[in-house]
C-alpha atoms as a PDB file:
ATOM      1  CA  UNK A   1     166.894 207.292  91.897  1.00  0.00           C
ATOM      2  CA  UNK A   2     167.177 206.071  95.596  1.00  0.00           C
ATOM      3  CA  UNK A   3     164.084 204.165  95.248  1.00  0.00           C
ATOM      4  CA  UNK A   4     165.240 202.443  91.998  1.00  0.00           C
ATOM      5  CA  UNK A   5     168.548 201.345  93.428  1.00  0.00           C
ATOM      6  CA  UNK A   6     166.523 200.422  96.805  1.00  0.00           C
ATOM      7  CA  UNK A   7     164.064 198.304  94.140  1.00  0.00           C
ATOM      8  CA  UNK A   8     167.169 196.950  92.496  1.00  0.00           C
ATOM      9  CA  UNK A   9     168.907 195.767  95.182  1.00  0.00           C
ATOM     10  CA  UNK A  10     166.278 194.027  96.662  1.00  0.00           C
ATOM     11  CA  UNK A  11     165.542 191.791  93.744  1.00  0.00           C
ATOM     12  CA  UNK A  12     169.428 191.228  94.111  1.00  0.00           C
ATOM     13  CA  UNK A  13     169.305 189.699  97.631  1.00  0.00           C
ATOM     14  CA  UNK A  14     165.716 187.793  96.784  1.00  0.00           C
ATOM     15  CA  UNK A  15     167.880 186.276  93.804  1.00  0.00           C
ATOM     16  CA  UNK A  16     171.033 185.591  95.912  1.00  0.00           C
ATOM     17  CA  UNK A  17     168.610 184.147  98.923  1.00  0.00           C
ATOM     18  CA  UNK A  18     166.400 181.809  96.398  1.00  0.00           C
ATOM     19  CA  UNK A  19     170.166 180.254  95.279  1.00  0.00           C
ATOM     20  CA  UNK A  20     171.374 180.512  98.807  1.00  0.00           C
ATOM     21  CA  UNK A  21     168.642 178.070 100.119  1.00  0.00           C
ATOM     22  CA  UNK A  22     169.328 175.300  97.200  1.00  0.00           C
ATOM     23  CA  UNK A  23     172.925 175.311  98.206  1.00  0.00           C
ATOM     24  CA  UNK A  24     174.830 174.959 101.179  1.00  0.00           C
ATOM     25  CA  UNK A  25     176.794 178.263 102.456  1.00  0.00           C
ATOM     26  CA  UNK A  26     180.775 177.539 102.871  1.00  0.00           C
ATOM     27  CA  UNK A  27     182.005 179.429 106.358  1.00  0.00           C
ATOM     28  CA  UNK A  28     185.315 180.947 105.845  1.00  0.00           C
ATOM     29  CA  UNK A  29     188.007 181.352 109.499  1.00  0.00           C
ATOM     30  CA  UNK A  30     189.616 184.508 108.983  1.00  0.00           C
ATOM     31  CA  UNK A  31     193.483 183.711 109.261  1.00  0.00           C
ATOM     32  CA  UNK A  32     195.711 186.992 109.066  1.00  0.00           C
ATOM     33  CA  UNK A  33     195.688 186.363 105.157  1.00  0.00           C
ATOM     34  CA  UNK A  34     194.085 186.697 101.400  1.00  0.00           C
ATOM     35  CA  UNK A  35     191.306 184.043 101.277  1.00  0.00           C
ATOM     36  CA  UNK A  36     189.576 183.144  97.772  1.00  0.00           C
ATOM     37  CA  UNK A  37     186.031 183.218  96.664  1.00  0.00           C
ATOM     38  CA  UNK A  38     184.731 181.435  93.608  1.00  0.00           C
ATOM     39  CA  UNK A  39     182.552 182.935  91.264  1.00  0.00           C
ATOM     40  CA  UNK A  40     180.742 182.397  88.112  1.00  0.00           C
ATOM     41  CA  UNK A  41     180.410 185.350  85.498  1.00  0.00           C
ATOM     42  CA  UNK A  42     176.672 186.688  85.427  1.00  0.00           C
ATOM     43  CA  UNK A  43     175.725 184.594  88.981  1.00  0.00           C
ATOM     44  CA  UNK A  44     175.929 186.623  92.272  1.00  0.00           C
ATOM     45  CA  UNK A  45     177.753 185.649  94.941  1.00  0.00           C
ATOM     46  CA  UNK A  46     177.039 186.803  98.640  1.00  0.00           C
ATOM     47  CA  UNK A  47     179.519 187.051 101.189  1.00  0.00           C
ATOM     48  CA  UNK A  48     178.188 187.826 105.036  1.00  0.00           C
ATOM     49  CA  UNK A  49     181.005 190.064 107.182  1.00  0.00           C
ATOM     50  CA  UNK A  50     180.769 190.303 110.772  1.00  0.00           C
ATOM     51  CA  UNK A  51     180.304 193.932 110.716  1.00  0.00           C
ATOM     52  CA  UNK A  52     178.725 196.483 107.948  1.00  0.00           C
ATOM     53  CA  UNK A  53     180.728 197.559 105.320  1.00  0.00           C
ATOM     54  CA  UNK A  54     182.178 200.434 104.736  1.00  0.00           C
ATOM     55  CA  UNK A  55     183.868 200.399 101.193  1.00  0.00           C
ATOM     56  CA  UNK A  56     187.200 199.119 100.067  1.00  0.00           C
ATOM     57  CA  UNK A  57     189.485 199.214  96.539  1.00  0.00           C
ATOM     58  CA  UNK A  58     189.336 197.159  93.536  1.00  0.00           C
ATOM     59  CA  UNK A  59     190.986 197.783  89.852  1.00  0.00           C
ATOM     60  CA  UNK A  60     190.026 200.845  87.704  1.00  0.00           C
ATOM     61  CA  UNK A  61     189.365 198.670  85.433  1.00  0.00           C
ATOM     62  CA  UNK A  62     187.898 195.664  87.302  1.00  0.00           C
ATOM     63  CA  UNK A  63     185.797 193.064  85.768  1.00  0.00           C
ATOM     64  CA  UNK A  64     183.713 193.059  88.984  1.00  0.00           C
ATOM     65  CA  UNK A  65     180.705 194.857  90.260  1.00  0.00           C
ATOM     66  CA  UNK A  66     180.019 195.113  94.123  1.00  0.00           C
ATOM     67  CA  UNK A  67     176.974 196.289  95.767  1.00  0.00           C
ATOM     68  CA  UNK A  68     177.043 196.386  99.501  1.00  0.00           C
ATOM     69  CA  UNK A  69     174.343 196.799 101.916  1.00  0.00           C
ATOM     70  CA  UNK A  70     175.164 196.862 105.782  1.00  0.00           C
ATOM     71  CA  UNK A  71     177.460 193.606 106.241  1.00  0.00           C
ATOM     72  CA  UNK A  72     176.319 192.188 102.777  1.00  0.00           C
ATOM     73  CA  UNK A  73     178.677 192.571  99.756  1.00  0.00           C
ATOM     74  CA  UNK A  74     176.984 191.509  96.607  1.00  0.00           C
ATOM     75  CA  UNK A  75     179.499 190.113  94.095  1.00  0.00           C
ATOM     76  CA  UNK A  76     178.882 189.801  90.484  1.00  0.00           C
ATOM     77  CA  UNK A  77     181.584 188.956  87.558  1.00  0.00           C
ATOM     78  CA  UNK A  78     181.725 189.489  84.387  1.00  0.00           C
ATOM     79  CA  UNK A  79     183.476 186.943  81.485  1.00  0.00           C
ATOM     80  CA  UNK A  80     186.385 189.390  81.373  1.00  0.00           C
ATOM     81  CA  UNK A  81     187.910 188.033  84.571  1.00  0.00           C
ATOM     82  CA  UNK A  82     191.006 186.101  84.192  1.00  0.00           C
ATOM     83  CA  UNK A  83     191.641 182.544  85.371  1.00  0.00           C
ATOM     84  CA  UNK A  84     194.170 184.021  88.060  1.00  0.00           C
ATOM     85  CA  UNK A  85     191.001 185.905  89.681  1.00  0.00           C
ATOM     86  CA  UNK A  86     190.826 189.830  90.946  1.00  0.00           C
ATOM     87  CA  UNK A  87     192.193 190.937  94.323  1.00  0.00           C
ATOM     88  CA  UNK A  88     189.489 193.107  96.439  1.00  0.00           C
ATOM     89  CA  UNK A  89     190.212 194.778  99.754  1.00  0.00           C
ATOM     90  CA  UNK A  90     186.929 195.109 101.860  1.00  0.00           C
ATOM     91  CA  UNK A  91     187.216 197.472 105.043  1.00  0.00           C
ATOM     92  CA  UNK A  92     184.611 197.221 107.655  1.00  0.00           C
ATOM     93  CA  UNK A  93     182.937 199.964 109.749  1.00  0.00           C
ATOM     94  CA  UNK A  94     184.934 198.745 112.694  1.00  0.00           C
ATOM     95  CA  UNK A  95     188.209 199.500 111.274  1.00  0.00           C
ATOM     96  CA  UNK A  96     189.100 195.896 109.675  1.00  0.00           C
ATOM     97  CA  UNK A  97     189.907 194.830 106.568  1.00  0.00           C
ATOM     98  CA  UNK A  98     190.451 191.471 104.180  1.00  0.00           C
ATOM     99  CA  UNK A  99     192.000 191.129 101.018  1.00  0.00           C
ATOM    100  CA  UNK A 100     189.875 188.705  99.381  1.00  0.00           C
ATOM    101  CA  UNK A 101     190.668 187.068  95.887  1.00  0.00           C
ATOM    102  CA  UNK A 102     187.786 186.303  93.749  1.00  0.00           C
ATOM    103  CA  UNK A 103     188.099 183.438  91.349  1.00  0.00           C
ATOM    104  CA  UNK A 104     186.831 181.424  88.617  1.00  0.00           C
ATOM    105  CA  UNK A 105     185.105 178.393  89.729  1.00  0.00           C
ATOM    106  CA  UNK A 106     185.626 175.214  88.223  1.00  0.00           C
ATOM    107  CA  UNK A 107     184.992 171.435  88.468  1.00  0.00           C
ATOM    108  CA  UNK A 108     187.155 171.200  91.832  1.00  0.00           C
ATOM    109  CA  UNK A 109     185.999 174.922  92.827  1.00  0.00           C
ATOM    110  CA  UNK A 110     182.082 175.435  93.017  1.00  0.00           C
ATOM    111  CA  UNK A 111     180.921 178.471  92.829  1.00  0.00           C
ATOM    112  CA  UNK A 112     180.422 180.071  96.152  1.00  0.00           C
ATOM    113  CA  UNK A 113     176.592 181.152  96.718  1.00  0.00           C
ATOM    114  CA  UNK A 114     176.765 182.253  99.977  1.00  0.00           C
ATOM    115  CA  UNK A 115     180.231 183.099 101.994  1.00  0.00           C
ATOM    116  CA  UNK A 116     180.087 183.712 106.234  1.00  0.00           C
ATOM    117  CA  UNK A 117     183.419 184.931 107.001  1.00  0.00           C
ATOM    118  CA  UNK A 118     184.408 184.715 110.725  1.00  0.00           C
ATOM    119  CA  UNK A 119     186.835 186.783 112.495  1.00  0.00           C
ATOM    120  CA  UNK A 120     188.004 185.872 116.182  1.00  0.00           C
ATOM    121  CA  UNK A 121     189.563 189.033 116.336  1.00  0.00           C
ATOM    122  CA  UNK A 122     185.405 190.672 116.155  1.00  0.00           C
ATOM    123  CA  UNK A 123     185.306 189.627 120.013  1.00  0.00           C
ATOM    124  CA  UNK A 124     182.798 191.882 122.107  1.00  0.00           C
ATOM    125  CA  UNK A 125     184.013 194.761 124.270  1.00  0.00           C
ATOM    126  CA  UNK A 126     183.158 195.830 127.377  1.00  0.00           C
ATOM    127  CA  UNK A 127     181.420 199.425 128.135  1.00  0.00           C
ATOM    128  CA  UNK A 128     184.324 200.278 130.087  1.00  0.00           C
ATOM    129  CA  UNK A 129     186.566 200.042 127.372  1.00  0.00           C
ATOM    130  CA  UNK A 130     187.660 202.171 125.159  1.00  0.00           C
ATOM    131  CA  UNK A 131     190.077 200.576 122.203  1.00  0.00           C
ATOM    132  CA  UNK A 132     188.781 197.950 119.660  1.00  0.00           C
ATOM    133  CA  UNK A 133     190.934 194.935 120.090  1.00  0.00           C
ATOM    134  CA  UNK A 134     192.107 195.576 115.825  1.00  0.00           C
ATOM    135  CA  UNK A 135     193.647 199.333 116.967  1.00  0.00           C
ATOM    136  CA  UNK A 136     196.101 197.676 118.809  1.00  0.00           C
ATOM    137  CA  UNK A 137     199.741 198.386 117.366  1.00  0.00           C
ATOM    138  CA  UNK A 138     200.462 194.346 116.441  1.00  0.00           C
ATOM    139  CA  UNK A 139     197.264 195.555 113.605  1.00  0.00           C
ATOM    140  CA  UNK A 140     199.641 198.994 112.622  1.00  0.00           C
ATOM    141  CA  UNK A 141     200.609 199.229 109.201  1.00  0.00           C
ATOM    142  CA  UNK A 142     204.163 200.365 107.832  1.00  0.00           C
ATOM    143  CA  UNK A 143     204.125 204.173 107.146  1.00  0.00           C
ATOM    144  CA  UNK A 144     203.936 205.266 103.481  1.00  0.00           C
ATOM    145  CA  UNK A 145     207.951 207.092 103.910  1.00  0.00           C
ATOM    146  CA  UNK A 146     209.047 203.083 104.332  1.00  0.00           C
ATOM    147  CA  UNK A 147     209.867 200.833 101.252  1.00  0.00           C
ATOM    148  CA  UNK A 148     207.143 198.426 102.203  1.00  0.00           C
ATOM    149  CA  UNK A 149     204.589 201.239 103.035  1.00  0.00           C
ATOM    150  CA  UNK A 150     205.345 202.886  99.800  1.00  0.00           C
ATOM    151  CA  UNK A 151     205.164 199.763  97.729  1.00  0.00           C
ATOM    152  CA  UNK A 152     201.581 198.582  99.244  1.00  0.00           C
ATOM    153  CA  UNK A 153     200.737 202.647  98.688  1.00  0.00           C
ATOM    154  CA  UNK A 154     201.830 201.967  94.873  1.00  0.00           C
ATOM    155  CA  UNK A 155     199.709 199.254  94.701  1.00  0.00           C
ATOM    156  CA  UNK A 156     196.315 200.859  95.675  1.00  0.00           C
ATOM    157  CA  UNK A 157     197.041 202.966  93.627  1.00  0.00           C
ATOM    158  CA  UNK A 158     197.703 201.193  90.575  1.00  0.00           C
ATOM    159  CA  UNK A 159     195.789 198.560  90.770  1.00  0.00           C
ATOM    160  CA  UNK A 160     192.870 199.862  93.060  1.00  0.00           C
ATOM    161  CA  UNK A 161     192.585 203.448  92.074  1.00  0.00           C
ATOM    162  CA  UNK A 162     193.538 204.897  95.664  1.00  0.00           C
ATOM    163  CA  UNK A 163     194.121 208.405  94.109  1.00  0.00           C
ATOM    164  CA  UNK A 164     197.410 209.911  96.266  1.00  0.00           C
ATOM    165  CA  UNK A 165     200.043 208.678  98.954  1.00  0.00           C
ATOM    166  CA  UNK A 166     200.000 211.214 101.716  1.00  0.00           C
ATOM    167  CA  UNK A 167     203.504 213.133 101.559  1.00  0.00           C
ATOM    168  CA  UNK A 168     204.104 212.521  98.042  1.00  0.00           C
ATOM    169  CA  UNK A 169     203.670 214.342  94.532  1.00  0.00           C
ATOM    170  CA  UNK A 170     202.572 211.867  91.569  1.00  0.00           C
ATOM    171  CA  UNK A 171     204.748 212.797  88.068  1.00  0.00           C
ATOM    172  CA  UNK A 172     203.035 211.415  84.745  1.00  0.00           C
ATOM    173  CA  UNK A 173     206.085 213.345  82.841  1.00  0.00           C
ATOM    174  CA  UNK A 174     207.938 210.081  81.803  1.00  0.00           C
ATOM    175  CA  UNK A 175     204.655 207.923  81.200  1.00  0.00           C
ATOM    176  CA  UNK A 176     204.917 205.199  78.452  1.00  0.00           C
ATOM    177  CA  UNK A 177     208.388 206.050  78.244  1.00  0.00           C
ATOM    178  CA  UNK A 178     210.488 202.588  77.428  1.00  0.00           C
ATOM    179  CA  UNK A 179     213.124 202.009  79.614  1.00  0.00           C
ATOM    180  CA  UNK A 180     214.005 198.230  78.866  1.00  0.00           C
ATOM    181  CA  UNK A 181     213.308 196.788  75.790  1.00  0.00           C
ATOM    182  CA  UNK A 182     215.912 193.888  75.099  1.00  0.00           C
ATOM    183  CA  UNK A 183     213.288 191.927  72.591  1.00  0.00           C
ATOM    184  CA  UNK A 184     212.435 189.367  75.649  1.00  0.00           C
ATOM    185  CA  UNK A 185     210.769 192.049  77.826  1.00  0.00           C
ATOM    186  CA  UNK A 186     209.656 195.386  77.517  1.00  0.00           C
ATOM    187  CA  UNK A 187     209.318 197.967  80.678  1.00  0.00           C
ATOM    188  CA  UNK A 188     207.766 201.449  80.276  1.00  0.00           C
ATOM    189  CA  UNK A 189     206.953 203.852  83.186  1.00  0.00           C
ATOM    190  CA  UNK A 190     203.104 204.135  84.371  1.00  0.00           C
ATOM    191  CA  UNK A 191     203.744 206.703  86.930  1.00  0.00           C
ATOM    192  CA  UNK A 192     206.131 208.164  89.414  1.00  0.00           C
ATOM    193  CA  UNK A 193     205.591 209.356  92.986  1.00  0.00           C
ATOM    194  CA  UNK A 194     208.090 211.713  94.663  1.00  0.00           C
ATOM    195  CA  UNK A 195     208.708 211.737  98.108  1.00  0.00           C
ATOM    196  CA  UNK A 196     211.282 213.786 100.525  1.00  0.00           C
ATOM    197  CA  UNK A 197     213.448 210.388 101.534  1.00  0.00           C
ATOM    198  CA  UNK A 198     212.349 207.613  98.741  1.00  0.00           C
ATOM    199  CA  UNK A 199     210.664 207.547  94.782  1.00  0.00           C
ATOM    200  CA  UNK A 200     208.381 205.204  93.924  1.00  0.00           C
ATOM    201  CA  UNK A 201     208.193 203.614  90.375  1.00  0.00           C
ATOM    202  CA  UNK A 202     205.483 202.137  88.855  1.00  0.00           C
ATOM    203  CA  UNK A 203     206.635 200.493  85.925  1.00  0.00           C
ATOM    204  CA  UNK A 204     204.361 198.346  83.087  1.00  0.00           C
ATOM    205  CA  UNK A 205     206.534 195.102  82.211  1.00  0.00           C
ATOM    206  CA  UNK A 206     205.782 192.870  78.886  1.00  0.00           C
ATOM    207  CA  UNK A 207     206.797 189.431  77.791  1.00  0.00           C
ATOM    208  CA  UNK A 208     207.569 189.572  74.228  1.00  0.00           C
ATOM    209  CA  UNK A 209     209.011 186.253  73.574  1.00  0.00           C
ATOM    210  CA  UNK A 210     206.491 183.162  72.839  1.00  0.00           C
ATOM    211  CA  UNK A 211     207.268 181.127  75.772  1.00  0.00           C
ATOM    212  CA  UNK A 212     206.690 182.010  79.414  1.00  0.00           C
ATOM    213  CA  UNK A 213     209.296 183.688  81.058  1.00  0.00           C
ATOM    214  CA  UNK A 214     210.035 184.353  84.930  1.00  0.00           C
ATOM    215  CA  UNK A 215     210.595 187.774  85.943  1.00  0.00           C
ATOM    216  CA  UNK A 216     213.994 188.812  88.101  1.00  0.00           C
ATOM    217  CA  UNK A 217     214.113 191.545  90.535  1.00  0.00           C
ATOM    218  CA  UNK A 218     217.575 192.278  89.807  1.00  0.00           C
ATOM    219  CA  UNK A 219     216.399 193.552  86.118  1.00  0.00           C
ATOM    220  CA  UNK A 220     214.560 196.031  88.200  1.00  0.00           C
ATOM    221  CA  UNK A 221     217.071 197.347  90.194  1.00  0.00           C
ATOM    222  CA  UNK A 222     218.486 200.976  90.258  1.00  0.00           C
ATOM    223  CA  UNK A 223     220.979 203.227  91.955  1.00  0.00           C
ATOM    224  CA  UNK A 224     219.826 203.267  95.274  1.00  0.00           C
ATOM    225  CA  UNK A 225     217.101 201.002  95.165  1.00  0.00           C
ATOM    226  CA  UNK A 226     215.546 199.933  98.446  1.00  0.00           C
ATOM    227  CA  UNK A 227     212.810 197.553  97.208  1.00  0.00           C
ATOM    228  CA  UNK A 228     211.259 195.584  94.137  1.00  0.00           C
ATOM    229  CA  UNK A 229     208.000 194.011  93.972  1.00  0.00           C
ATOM    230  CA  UNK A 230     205.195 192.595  91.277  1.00  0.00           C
ATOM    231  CA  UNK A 231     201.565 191.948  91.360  1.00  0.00           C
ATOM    232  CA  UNK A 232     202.795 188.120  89.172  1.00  0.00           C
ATOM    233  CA  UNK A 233     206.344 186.827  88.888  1.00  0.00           C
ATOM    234  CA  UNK A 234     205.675 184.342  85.870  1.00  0.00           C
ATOM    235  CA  UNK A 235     204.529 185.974  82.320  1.00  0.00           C
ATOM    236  CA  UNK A 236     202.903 183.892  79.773  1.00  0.00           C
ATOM    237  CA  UNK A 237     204.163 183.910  76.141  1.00  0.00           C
ATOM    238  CA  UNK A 238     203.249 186.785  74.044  1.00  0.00           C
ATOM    239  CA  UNK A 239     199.488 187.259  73.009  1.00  0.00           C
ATOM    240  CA  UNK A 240     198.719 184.957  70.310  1.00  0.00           C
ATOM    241  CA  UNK A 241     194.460 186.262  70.100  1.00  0.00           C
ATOM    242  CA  UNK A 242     192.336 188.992  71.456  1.00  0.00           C
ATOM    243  CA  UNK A 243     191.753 186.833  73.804  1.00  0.00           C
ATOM    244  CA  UNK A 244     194.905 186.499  75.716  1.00  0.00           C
ATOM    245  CA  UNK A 245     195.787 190.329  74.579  1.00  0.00           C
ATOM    246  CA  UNK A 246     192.282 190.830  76.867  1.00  0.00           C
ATOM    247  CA  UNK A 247     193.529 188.425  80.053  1.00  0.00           C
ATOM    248  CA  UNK A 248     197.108 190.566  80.018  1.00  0.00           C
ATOM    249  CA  UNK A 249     198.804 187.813  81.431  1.00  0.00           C
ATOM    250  CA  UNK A 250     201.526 188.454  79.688  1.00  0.00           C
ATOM    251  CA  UNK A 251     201.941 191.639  81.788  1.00  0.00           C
ATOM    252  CA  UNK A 252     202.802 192.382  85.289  1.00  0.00           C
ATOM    253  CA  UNK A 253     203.153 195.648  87.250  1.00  0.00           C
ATOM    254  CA  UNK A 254     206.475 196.425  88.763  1.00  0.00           C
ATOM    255  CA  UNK A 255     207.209 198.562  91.665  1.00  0.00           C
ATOM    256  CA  UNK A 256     210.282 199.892  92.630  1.00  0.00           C
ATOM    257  CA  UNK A 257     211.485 202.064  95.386  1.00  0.00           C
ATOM    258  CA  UNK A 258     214.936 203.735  95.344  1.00  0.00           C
ATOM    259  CA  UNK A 259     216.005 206.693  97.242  1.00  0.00           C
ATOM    260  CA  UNK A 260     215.726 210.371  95.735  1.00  0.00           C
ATOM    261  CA  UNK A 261     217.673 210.826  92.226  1.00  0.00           C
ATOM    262  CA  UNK A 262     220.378 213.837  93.183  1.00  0.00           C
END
């Protein structure tokens, strides 16, 4: 088994490196935020970290597949992947991590071959020191019993398949119930996680009107709600075709954090 996957990935990076030398590799500056790489469905695509990595999070069900090998991640996509792209989070052995965007190319977008991603904040240590410059508290994140921790908990976990949020117990009693349905929008609960000082909703939105239609927080809101986010803001009109029923972007995930109900 090891040697067939040790076979197989081999004729992956003599396949990426054969279309790596007939194209020119595009070096990405790491700035702080999401950066996009541009794919065609059934073509690899290598990107080059500076550092080996470790693993990461992408959607349960992504139309992706990753292979990585030290600071090599293999990308390959498949013709189920929406115009708007899939979000990936890559961590690193040495603690980092990007959220990276992988999109359809297109006439203005070529596909990407071969990615080098640069990070200034990958500067050298001395012996004598004992923190990487990326554990310093300016890299901290917000703790999962904050709104914003929760929500970017929620999110891993919806659309990444993290499987729990440290401190809090994950109720699939009220799932698919309908909460909203007004016939311009439907809302029904995915999950809910339960925490000592907030709740966390994860909530499945729909458009069901045949125009687009811009989501507003404020639908969202409940007693004692502390925050309200979505992985898209704008809907498109109700699926016409298999098709658009298959890109779902008619759909958006809504999270919503509200202190405990009494």
């Amino acid at each position: 088994m090891q040697l067939t996957r040790a076979v197989s990935y081999f004729l992956i990076l003599c396949c990426v490196s054969c279309i790596a030398a007939t194209a020119s590799a595009r070096d990405i500056e790491y700035k702080n935020n999401e950066f996009s790489i541009y794919v065609t469905p059934g073509e690899p695509t290598q990107m080059e970290f500076p550092d080996d990595v470790s693993g990461g999070f992408r959607k349960k069900l992504s139309s992706l597949s990753l292979d990585k090998k030290d600071s090599s991640l293999i990308i390959f996509a498949n013709e189920s992947i929406s115009e708007d792209g899939e979000a990936i989070i890559v961590r690193l052995k040495d603690g980092r991590s990007y959220s990276v965007r992988i999109r359809l190319a297109s006439d203005s977008n070529p596909r990407d071959s071969l990615v080098r991603l640069y990070d200034e904040r990958s500067s050298i240590l001395s012996s004598e020191e004992e923190e990487l410059p990326f554990a310093e508290k300016k890299f901290d994140r917000s703790s999962p019993h904050s709104p914003s921790g929760l929500i970017r908990e929620m999110v891993l976990a919806a659309e990444f398949g993290k499987p729990k949020i440290p401190g809090y117990k994950i109720s699939e009693r009220y799932k698919g119930e309908t909460v909203m349905n007004d016939g311009t929008l439907t809302a029904t609960i995915d999950k809910i996680f339960i925490g000592p000082n907030y709740w966390g909703y994860v909530i499945d939105a729909s458009n069901q009107l045949d125009e687009g239609q811009r989501l507003n927080p404020a639908t969202f809101r409940l007693d004692g709600t502390r925050a309200v986010s979505m992985d898209k803001w704008e809907l498109a009109p109700k699926p016409l075709n298999i098709e658009q029923q298959i890109a779902r972007d008619h759909k958006a995930k809504v999270y919503v954090v509200t202190t405990p109900r009494q």
